[in-house]
N, C-alpha and C. Protein backbone atom coordinates (compact mmCIF):
# COMPACT_ATOMS: atom_id res chain seq x y z
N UNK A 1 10.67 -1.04 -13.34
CA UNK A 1 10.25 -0.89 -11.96
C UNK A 1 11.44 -0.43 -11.13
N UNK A 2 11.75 1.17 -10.73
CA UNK A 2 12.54 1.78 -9.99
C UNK A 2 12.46 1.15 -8.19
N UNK A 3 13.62 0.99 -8.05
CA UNK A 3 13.77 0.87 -6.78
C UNK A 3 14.19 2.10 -5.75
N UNK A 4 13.61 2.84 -4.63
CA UNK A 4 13.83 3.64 -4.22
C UNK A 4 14.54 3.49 -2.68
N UNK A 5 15.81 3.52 -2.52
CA UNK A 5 15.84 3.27 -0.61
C UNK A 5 15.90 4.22 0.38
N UNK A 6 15.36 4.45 1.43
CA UNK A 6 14.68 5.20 2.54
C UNK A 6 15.81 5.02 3.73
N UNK A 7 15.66 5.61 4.96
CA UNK A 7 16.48 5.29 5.97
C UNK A 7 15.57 4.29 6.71
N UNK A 8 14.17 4.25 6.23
CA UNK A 8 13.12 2.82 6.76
C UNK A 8 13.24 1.86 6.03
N UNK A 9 13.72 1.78 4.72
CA UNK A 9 13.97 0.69 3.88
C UNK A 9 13.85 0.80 2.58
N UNK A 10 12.83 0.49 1.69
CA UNK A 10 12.42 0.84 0.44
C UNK A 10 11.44 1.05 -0.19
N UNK A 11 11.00 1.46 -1.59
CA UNK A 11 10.04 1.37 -1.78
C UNK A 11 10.48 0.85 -3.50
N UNK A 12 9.35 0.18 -4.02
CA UNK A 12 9.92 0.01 -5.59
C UNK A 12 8.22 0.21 -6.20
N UNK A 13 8.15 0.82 -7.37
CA UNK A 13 7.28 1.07 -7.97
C UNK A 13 6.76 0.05 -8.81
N UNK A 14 5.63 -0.38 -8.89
CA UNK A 14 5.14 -1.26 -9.61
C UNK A 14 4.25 -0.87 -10.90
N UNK A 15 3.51 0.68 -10.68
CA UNK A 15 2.95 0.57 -11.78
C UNK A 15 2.51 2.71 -11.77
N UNK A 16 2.26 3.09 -12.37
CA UNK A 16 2.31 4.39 -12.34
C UNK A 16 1.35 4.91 -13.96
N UNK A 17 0.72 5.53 -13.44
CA UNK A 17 -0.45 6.59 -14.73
C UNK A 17 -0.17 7.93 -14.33
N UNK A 18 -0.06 8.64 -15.76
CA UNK A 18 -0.18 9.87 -15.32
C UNK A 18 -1.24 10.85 -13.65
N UNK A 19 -0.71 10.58 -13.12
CA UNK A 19 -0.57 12.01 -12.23
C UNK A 19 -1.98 11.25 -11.59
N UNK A 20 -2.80 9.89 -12.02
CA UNK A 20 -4.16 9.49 -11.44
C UNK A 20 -3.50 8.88 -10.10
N UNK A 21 -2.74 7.54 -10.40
CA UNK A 21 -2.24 6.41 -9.88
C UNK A 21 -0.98 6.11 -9.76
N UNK A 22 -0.89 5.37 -8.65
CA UNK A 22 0.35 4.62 -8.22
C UNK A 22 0.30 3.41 -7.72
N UNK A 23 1.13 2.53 -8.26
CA UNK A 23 1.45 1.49 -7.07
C UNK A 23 2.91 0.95 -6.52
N UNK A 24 2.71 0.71 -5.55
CA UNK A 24 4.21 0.34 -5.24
C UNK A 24 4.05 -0.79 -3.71
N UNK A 25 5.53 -0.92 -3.85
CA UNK A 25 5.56 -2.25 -2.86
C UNK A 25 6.83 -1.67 -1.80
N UNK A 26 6.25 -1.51 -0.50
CA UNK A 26 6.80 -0.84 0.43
C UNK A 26 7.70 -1.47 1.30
N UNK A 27 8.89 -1.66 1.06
CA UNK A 27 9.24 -2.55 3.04
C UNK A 27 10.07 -1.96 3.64
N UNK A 28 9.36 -2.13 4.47
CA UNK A 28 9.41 -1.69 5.97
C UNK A 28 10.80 -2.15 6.56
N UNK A 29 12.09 -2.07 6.94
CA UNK A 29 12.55 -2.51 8.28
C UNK A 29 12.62 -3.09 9.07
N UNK A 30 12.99 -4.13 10.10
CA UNK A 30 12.44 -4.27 11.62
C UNK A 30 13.22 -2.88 11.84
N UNK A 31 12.90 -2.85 13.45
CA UNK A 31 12.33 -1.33 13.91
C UNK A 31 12.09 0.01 13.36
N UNK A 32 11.81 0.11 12.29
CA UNK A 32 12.09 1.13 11.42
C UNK A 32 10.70 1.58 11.40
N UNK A 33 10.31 3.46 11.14
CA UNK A 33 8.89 3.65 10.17
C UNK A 33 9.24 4.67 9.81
N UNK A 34 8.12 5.29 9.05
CA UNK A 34 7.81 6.21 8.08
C UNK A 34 7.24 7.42 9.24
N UNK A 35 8.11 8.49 8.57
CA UNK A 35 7.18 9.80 9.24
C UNK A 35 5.69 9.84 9.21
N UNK A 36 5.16 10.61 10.56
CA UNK A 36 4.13 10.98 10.17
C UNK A 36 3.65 11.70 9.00
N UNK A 37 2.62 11.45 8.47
CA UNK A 37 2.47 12.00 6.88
C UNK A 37 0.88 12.31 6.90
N UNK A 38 0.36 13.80 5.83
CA UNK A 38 -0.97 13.83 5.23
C UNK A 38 -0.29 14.26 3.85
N UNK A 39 -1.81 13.62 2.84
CA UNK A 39 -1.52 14.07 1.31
C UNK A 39 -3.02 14.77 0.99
N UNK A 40 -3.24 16.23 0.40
CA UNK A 40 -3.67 17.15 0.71
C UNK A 40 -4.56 16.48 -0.65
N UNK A 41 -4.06 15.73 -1.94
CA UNK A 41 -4.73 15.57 -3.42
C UNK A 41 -4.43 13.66 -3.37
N UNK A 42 -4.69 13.07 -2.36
CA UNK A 42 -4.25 11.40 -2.42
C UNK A 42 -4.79 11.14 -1.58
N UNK A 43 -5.42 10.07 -2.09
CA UNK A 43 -5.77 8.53 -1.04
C UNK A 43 -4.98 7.75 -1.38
N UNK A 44 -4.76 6.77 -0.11
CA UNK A 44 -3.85 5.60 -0.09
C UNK A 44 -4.55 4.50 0.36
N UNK A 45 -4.19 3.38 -0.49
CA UNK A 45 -5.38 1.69 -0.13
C UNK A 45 -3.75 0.72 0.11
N UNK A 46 -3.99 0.61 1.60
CA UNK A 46 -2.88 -0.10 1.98
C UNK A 46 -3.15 -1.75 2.03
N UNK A 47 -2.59 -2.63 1.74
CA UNK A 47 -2.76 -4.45 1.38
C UNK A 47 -1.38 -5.09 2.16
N UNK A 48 -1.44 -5.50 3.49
CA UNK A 48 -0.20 -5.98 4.28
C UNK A 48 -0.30 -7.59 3.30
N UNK A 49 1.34 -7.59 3.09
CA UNK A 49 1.56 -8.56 2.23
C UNK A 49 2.28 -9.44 3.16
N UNK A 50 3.30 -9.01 4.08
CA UNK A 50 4.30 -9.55 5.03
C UNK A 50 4.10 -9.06 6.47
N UNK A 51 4.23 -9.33 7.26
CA UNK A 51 4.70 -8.70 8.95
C UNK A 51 3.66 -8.19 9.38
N UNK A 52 3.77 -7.48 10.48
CA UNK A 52 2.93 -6.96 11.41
C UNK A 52 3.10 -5.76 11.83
N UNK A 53 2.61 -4.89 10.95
CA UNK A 53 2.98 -3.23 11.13
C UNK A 53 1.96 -2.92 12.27
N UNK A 54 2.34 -1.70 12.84
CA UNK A 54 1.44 -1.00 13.67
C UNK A 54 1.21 0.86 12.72
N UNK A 55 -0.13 0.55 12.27
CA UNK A 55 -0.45 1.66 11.31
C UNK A 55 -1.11 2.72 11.81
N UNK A 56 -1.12 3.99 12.44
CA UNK A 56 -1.43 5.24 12.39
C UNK A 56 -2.48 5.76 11.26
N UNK A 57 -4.01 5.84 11.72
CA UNK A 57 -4.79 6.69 10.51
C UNK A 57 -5.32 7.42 11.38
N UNK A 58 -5.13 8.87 11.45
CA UNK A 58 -5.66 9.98 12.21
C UNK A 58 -5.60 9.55 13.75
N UNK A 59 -6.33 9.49 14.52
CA UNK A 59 -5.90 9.28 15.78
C UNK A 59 -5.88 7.81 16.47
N UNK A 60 -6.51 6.69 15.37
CA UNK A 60 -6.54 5.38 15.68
C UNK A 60 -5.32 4.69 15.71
N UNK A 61 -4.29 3.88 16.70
CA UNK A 61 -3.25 3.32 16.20
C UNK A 61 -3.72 1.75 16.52
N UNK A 62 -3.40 1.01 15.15
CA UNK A 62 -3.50 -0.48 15.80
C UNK A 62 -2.77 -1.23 14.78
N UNK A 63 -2.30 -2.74 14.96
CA UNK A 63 -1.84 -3.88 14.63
C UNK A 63 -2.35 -4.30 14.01
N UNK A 64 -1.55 -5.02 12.17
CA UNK A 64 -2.43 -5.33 11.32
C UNK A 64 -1.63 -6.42 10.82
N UNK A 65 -2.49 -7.41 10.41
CA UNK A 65 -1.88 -8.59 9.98
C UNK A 65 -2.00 -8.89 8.09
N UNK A 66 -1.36 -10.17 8.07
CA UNK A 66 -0.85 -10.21 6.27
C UNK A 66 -2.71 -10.48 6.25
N UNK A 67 -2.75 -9.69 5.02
CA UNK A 67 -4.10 -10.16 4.07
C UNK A 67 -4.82 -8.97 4.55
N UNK A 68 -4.84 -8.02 5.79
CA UNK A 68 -5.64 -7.39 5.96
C UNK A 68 -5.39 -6.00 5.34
N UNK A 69 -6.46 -4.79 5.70
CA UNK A 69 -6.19 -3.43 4.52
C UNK A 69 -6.72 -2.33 5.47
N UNK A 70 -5.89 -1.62 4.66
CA UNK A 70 -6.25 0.00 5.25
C UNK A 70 -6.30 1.31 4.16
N UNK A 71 -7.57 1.81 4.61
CA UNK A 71 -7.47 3.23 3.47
C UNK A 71 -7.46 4.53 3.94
N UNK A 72 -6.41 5.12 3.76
CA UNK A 72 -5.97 6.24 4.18
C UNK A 72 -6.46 7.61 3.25
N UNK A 73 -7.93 8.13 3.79
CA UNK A 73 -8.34 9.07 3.12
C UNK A 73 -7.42 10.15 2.67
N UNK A 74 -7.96 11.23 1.96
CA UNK A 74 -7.19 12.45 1.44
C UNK A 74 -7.25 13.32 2.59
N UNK A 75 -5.98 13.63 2.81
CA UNK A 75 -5.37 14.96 4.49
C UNK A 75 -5.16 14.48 5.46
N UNK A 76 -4.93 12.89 5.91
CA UNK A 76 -5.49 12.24 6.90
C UNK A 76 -4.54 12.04 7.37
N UNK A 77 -3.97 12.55 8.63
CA UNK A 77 -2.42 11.91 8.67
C UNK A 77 -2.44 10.02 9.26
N UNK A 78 -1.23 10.03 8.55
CA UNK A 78 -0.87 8.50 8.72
C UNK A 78 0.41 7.99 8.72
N UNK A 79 0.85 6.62 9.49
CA UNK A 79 2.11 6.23 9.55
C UNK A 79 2.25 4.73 9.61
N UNK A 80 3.33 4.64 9.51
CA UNK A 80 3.76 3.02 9.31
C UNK A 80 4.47 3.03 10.30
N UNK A 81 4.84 2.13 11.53
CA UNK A 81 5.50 1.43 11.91
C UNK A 81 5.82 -0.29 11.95
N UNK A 82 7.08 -0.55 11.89
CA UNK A 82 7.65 -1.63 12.58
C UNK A 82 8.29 -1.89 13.57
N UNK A 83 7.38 -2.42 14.45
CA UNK A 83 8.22 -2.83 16.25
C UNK A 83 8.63 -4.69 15.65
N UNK A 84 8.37 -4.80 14.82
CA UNK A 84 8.87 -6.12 15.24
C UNK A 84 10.39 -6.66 14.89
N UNK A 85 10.68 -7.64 14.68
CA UNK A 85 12.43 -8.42 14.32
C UNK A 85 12.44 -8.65 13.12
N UNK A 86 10.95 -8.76 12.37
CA UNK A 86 10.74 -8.71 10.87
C UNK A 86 10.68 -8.00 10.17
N UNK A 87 11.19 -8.28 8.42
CA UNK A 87 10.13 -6.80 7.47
C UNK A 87 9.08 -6.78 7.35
N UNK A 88 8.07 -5.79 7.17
CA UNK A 88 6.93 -5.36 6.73
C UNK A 88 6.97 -5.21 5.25
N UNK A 89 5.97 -6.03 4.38
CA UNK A 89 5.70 -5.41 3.07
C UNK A 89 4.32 -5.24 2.77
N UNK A 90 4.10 -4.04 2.64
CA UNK A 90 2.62 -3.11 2.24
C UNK A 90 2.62 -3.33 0.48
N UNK A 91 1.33 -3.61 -0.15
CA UNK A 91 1.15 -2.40 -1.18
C UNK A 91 0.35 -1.74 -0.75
N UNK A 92 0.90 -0.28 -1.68
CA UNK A 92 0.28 0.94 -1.59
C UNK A 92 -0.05 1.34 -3.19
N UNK A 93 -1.68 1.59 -2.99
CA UNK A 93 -2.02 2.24 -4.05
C UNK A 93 -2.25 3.63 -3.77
N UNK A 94 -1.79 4.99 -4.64
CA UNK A 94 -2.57 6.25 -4.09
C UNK A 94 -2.93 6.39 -5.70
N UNK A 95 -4.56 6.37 -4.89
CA UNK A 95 -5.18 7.83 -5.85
C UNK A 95 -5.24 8.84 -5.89
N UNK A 96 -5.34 9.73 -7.02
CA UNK A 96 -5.26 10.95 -6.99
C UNK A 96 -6.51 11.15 -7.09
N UNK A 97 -6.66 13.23 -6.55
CA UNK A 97 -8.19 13.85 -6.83
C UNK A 97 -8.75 13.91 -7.85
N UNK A 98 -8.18 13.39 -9.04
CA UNK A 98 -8.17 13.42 -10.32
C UNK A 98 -9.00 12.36 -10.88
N UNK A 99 -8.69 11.04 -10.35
CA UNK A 99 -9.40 9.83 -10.09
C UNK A 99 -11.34 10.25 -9.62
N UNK A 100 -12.07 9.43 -10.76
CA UNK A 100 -13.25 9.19 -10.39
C UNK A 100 -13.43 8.16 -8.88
N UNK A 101 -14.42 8.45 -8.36
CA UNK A 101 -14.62 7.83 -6.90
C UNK A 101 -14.97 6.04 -7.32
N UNK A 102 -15.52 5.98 -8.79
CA UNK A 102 -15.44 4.85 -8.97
C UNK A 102 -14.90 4.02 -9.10
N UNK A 103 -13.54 4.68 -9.87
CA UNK A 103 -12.52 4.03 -9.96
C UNK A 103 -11.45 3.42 -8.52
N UNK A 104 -11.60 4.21 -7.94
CA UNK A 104 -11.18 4.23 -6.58
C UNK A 104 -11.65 2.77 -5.84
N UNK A 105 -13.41 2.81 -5.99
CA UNK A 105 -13.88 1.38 -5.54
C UNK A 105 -13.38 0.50 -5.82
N UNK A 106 -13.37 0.62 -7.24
CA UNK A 106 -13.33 -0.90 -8.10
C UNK A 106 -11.63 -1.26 -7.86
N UNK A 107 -10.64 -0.19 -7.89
CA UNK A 107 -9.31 -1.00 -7.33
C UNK A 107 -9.38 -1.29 -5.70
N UNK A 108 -10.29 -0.45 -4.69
CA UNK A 108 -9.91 -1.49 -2.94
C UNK A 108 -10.76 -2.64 -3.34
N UNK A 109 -11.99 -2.96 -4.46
CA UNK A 109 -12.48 -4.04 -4.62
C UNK A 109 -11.24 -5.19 -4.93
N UNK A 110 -10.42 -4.62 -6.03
CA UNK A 110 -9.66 -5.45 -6.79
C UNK A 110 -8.66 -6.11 -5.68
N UNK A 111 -8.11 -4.96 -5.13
CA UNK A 111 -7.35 -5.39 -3.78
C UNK A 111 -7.79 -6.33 -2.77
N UNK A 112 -8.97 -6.47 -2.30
CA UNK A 112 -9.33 -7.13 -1.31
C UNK A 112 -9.76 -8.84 -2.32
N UNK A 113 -10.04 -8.84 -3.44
CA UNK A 113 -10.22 -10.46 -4.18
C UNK A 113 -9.32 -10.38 -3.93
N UNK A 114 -8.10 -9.76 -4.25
CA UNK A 114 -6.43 -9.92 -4.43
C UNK A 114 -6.40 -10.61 -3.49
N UNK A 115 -6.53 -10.37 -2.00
CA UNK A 115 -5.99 -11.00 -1.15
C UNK A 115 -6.05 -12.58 -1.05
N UNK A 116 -6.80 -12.95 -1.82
CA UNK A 116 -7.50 -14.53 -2.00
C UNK A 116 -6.08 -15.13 -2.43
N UNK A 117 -5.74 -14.51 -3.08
CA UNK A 117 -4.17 -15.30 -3.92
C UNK A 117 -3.63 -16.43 -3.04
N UNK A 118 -3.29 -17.51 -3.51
CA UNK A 118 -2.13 -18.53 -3.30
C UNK A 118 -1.38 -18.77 -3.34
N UNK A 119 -0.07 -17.62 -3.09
CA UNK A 119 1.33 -18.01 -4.18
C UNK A 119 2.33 -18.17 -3.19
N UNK A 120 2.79 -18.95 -3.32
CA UNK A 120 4.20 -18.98 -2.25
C UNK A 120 4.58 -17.92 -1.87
N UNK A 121 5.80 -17.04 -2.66
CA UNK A 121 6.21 -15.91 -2.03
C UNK A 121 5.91 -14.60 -1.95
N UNK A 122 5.83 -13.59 -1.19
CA UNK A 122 5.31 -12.11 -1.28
C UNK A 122 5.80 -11.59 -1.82
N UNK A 123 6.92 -11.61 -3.11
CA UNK A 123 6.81 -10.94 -4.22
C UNK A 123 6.32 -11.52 -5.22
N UNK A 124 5.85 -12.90 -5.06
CA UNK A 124 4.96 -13.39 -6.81
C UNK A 124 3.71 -12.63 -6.03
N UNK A 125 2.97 -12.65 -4.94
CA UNK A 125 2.01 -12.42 -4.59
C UNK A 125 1.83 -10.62 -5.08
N UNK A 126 3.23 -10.12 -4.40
CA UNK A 126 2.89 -8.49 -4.59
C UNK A 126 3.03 -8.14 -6.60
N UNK A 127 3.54 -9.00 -7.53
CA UNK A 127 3.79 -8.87 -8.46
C UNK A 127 1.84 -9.49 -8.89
N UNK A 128 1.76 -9.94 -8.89
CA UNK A 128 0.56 -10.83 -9.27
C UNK A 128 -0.78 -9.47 -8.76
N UNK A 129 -0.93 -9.50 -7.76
CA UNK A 129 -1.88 -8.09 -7.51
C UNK A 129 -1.54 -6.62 -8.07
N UNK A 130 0.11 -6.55 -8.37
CA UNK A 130 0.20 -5.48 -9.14
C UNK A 130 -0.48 -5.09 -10.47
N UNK A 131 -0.47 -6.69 -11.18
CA UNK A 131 -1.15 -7.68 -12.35
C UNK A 131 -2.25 -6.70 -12.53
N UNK A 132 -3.23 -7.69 -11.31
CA UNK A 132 -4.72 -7.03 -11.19
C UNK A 132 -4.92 -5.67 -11.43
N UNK A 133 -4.15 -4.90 -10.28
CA UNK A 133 -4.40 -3.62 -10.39
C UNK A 133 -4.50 -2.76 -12.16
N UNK A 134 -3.25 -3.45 -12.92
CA UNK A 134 -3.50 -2.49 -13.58
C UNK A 134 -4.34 -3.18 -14.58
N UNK A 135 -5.00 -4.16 -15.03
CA UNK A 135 -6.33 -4.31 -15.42
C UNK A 135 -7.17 -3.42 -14.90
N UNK A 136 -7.37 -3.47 -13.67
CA UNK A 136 -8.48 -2.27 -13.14
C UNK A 136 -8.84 -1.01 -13.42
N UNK A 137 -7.15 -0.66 -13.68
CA UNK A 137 -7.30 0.55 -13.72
C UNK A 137 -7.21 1.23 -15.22
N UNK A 138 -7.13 0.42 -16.52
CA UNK A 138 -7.51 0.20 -17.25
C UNK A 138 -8.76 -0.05 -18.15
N UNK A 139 -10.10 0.00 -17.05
CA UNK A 139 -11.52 -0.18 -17.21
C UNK A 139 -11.79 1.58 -17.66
């Protein structure tokens, strides 16, 4: 699992398939975000693990708390911010166009039981849904 660092912070990869899937575990900064962004062949299924980002999907901006989710269709621009004194940690799954639409379900399904988890810290938590995911994506 590569660790990648950003001038917003990092990102480390959790799980990767040819050219279908990704997952990774994002954090955020305090005050820090991510450029505005679209992906022309990707969807992205976002799972706030830590903090209180303020997320950008096309022209909606709003405040999202731990446990809640966001899916960032294919072309759609989108962004991450952090206004707060804390880090933010996202997972991010992207699918590719390559990916059946079913498959797609059945991991924001997998993601959202995910959120049920109990674990003390947000990396057994982000390690543990990484877990899930790739059962899923394995069907």
């Amino acid at each position: 699992m590569s660790i990648t660092h950003r001038p917003w912070g990092f990102f480390q990869q959790l799980y990767m398939q040819e050219r279908q899937s990704q997952v990774k575990l994002l954090h955020i900064k305090p005050h820090q975000s991510l450029s505005l962004q679209s992906h022309n062949h990707r969807a992205e299924h976002w799972v706030i693990i830590s903090g209180t980002p303020t997320i950008t999907i096309n022209t909606t901006t709003r405040t999202y708390n731990t446990n809640e989710y966001a899916f960032i269709p294919i072309g759609i621009k989108h962004r991450i911010c952090n206004d707060s004194d804390l880090p933010v940690e996202i997972i991010e799954t992207q699918i590719s166009v390559a990916s059946p639409r079913t498959r797609s379900l059945a991991i924001a399904s997998q993601l959202q039981s995910s959120l049920m988890l109990s674990v003390a810290s947000p990396r057994t938590r982000s390690l543990a849904i990484a877990s899930q995911l790739r059962r899923s994506l394995l069907l």
